[in-house]
PDB file of N, CA and C in Angstrom:
ATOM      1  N   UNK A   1      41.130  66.823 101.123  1.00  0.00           N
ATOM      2  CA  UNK A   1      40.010  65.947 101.434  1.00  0.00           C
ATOM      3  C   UNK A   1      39.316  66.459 102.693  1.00  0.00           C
ATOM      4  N   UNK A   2      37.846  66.484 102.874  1.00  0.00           N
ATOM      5  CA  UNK A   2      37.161  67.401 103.904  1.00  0.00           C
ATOM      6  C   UNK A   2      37.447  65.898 105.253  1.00  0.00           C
ATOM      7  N   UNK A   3      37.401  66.672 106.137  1.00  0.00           N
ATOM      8  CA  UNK A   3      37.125  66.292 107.302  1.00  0.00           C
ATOM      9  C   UNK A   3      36.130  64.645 107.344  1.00  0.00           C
ATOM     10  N   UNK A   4      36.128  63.496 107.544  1.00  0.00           N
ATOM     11  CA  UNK A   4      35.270  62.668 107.727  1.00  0.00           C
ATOM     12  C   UNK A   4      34.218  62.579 109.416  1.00  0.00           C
ATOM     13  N   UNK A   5      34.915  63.584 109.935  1.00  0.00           N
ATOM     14  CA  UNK A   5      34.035  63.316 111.417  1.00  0.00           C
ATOM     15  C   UNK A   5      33.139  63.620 111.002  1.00  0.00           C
ATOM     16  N   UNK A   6      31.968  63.407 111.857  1.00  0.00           N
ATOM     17  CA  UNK A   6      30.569  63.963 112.145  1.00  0.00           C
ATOM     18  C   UNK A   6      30.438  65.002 112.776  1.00  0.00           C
ATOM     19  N   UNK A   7      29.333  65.937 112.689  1.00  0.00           N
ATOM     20  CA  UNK A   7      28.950  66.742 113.612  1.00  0.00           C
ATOM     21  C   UNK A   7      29.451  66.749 114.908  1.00  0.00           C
ATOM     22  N   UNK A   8      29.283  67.664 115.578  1.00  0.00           N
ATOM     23  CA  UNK A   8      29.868  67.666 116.941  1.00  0.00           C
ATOM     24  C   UNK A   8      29.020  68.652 117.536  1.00  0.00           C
ATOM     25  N   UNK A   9      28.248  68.532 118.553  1.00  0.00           N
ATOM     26  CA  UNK A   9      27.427  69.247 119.789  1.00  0.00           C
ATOM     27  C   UNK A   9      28.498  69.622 120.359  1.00  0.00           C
ATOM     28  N   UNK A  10      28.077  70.917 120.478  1.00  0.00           N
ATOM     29  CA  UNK A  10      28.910  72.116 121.726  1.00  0.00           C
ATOM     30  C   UNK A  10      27.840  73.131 122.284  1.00  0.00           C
ATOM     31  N   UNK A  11      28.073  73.355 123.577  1.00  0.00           N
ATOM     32  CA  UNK A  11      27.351  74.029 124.397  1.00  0.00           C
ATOM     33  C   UNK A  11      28.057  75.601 124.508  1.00  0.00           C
ATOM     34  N   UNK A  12      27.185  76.515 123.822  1.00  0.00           N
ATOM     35  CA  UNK A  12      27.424  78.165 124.122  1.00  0.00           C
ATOM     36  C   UNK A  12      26.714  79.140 124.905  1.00  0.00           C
ATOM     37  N   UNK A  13      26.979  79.807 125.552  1.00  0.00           N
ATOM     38  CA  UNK A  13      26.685  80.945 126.316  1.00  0.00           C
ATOM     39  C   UNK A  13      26.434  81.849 125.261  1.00  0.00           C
ATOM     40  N   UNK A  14      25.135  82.322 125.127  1.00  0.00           N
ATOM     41  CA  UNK A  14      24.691  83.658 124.261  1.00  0.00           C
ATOM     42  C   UNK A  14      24.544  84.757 125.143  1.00  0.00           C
ATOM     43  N   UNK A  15      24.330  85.521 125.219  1.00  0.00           N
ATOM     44  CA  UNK A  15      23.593  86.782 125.937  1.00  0.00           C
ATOM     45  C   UNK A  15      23.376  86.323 127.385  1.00  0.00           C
ATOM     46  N   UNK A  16      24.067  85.376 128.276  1.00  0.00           N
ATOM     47  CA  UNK A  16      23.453  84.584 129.027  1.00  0.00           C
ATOM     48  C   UNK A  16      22.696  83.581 128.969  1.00  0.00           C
ATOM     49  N   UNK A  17      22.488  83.253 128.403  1.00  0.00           N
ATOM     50  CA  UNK A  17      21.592  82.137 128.037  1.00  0.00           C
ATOM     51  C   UNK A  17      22.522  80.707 127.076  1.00  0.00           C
ATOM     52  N   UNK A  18      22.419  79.544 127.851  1.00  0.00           N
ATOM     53  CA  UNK A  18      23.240  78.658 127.451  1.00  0.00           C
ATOM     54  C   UNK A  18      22.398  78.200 126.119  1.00  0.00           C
ATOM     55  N   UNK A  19      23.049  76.979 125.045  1.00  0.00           N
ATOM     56  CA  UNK A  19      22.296  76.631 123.787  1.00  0.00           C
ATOM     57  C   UNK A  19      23.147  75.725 123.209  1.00  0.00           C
ATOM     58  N   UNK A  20      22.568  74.675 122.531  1.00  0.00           N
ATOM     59  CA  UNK A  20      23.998  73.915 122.206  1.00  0.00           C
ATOM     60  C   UNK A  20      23.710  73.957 120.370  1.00  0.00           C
ATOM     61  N   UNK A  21      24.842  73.514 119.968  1.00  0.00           N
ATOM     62  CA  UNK A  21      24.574  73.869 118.046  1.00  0.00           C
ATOM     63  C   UNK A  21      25.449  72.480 118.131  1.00  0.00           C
ATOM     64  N   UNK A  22      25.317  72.196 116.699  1.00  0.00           N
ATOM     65  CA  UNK A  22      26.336  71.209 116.176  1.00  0.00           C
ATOM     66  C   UNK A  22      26.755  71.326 114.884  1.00  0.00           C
ATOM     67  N   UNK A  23      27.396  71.596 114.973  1.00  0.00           N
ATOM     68  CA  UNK A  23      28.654  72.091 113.712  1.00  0.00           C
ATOM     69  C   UNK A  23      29.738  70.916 113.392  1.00  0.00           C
ATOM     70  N   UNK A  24      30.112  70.697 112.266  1.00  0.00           N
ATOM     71  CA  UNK A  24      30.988  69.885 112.038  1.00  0.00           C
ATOM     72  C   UNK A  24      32.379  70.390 112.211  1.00  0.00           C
ATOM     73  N   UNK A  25      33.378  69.357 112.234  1.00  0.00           N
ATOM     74  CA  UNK A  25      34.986  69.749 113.206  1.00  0.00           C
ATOM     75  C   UNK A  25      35.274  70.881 112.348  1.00  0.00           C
ATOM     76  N   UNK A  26      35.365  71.062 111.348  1.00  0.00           N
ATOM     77  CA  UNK A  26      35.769  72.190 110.372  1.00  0.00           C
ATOM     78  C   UNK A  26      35.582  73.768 110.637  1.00  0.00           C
ATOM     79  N   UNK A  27      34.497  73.677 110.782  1.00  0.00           N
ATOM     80  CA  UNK A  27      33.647  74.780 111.192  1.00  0.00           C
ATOM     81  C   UNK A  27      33.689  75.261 112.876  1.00  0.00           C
ATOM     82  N   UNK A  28      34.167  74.263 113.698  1.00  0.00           N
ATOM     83  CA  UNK A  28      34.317  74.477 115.059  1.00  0.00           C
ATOM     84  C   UNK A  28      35.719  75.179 114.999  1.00  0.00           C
ATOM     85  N   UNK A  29      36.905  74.774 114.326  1.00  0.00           N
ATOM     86  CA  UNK A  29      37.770  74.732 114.190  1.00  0.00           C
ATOM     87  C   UNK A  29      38.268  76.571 113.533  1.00  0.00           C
ATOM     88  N   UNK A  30      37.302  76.791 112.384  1.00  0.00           N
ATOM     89  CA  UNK A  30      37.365  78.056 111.653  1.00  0.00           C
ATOM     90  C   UNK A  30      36.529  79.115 112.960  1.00  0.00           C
ATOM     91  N   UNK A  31      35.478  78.609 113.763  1.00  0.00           N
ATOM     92  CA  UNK A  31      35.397  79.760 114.371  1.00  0.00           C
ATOM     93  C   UNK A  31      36.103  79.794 115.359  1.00  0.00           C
ATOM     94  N   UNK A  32      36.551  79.378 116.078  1.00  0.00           N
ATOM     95  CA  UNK A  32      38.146  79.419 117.222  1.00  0.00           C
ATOM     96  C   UNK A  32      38.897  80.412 116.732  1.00  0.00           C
ATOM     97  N   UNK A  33      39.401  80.253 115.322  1.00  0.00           N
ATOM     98  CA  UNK A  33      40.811  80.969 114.747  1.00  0.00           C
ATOM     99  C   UNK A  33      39.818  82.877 114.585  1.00  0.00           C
ATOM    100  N   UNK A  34      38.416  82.551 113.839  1.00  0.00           N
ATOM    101  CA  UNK A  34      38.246  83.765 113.950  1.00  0.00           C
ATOM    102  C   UNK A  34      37.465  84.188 115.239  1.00  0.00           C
ATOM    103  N   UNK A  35      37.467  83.710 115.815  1.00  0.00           N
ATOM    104  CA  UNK A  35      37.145  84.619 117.596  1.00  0.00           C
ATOM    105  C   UNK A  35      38.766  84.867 118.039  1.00  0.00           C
ATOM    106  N   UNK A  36      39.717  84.062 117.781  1.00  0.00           N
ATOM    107  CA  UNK A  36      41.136  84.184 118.583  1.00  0.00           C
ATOM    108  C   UNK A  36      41.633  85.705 117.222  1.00  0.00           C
ATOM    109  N   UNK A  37      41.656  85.645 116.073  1.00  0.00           N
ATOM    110  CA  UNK A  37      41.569  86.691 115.177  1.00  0.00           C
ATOM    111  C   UNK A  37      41.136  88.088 115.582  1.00  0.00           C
ATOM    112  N   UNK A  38      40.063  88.113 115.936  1.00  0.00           N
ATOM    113  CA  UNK A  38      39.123  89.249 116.570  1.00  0.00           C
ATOM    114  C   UNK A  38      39.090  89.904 118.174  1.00  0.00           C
ATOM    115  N   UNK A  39      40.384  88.845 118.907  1.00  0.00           N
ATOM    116  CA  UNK A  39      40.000  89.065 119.550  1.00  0.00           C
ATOM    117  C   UNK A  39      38.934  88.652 120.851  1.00  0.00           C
ATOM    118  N   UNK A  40      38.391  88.200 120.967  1.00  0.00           N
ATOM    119  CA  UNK A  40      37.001  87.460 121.131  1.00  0.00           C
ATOM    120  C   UNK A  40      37.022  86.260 121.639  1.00  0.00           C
ATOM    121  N   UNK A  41      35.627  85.766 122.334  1.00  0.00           N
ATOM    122  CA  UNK A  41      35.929  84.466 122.988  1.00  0.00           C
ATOM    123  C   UNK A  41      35.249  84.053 122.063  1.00  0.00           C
ATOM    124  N   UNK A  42      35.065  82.621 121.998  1.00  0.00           N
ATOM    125  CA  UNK A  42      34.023  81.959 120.854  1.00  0.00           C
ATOM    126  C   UNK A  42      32.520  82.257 121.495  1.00  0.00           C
ATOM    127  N   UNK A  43      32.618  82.291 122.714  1.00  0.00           N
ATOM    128  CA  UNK A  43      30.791  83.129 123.276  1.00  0.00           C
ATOM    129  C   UNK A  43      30.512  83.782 122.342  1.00  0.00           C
ATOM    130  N   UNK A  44      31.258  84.830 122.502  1.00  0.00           N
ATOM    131  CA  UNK A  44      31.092  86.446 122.350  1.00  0.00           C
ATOM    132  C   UNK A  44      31.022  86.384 120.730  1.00  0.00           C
ATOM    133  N   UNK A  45      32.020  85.596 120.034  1.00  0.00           N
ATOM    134  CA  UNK A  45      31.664  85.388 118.728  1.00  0.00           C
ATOM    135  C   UNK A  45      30.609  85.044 118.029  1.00  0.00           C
ATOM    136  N   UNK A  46      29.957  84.480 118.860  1.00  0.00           N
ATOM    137  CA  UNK A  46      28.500  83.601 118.193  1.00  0.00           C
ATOM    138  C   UNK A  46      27.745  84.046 118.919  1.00  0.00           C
ATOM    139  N   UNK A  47      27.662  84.604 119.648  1.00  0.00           N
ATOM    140  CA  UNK A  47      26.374  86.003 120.475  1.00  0.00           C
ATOM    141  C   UNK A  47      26.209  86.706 119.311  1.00  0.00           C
ATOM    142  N   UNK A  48      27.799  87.796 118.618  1.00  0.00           N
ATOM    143  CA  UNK A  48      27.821  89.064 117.766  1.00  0.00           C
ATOM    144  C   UNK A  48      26.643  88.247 116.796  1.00  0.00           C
ATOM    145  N   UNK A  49      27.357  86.914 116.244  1.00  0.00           N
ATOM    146  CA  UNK A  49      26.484  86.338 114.617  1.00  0.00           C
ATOM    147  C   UNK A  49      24.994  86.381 115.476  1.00  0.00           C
ATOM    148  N   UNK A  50      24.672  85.793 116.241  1.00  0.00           N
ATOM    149  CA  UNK A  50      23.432  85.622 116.599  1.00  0.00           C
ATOM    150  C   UNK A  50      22.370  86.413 116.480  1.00  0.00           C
ATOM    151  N   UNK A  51      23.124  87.962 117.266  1.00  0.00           N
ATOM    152  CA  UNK A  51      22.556  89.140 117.314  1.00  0.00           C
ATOM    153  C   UNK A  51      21.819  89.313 115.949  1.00  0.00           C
ATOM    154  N   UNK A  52      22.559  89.394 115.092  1.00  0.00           N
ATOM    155  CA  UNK A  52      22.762  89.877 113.286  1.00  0.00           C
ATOM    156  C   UNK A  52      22.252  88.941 112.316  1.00  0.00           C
ATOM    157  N   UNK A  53      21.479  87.716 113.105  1.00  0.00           N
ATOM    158  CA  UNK A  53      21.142  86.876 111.859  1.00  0.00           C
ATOM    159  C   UNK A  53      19.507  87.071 112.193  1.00  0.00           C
ATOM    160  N   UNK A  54      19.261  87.129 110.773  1.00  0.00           N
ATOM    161  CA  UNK A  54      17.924  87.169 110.307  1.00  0.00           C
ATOM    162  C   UNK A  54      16.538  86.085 110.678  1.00  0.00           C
ATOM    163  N   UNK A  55      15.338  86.905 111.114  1.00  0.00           N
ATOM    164  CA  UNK A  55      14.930  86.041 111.801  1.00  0.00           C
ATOM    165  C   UNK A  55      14.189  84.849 110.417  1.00  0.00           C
ATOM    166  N   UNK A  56      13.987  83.455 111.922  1.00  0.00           N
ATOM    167  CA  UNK A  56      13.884  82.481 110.923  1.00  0.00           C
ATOM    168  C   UNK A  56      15.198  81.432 110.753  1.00  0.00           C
ATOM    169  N   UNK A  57      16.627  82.114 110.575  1.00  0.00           N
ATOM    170  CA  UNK A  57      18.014  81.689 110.474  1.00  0.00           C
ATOM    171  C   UNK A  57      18.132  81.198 111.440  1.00  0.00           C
ATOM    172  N   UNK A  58      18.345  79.427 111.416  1.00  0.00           N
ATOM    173  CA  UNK A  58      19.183  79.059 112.486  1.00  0.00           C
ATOM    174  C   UNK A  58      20.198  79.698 112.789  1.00  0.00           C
ATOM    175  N   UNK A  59      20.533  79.064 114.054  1.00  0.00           N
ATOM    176  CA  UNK A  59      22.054  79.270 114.798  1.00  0.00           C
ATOM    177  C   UNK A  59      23.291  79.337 114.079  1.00  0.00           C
ATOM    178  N   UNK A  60      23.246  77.655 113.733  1.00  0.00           N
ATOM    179  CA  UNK A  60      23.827  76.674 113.024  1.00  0.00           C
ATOM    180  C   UNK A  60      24.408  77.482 111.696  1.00  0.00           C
ATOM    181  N   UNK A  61      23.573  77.340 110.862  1.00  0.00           N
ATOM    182  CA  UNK A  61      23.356  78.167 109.862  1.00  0.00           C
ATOM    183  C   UNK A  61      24.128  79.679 109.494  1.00  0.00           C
ATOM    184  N   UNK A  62      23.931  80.207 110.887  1.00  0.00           N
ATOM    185  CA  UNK A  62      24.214  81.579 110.360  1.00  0.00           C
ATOM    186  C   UNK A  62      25.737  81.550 111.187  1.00  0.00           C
ATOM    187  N   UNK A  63      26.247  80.569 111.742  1.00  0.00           N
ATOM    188  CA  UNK A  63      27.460  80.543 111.986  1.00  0.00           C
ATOM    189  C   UNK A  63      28.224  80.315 111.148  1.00  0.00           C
ATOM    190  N   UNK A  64      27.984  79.056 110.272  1.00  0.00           N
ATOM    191  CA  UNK A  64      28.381  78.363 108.802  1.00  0.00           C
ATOM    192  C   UNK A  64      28.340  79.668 107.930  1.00  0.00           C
ATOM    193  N   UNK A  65      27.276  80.448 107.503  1.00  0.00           N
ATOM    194  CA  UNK A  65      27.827  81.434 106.534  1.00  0.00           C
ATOM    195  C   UNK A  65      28.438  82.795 106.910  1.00  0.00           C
ATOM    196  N   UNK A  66      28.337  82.370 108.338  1.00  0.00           N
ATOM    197  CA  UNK A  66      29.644  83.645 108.986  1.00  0.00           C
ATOM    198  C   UNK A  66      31.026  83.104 108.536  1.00  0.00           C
ATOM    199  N   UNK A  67      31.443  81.807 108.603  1.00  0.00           N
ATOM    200  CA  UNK A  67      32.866  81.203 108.180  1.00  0.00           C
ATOM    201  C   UNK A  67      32.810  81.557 107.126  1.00  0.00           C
ATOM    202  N   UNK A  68      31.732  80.867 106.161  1.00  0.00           N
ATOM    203  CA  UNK A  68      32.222  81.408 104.645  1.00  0.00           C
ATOM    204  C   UNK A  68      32.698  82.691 104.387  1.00  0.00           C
ATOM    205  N   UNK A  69      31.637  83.630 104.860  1.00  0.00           N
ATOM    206  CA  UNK A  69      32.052  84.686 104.825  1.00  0.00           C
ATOM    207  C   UNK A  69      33.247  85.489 104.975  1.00  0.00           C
ATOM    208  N   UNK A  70      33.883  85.114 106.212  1.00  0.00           N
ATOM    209  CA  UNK A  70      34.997  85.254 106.702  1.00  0.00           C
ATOM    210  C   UNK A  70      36.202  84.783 106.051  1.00  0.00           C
ATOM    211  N   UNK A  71      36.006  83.008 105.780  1.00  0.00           N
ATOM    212  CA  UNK A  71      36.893  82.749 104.741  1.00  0.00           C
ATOM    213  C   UNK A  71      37.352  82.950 103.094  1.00  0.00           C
ATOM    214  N   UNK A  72      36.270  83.503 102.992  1.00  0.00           N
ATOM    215  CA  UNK A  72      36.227  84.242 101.291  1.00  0.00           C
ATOM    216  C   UNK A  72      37.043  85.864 101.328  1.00  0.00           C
ATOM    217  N   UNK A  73      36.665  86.526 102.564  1.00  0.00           N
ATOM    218  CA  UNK A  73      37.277  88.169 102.694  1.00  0.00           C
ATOM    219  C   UNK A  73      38.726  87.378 102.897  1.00  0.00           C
ATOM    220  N   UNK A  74      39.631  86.637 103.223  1.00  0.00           N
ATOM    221  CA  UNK A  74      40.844  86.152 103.458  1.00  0.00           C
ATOM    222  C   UNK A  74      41.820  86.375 102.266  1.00  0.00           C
TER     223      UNK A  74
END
């Protein structure tokens, strides 16, 4: 059964530059394991997606199909 919380606002450091997203617990949760996976802080994790997402692509967005992504190569 998925998660019932709501969204959740979190504040990230990109490139320097602070930004906040809101992602639901699930998804906060899957990118932790793959920044701690990689290596990586969760910054630095969502800087790399940031860098690499297409313009137009939310934040949000291109974090969510970075998990999928990630969780499908598993």
């Amino acid at each position: 059964m998925p998660d019932a919380a709501g969204p959740v606002k979190r504040s990230l450091t990109l490139s320097g530059h602070r930004t906040s997203v809101t992602l639901e617990p699930p998804f906060w949760a899957a990118l932790a394991e793959m920044a701690r996976e990689r290596g990586a802080s969760l910054n630095a994790l969502a800087a790399r997606i940031d860098a690499a997402r297409a313009p137009g692509v939310g934040l949000a967005s291109a974090l969510r199909v970075a998990v999928l992504a990630w969780a499908r190569a598993r």
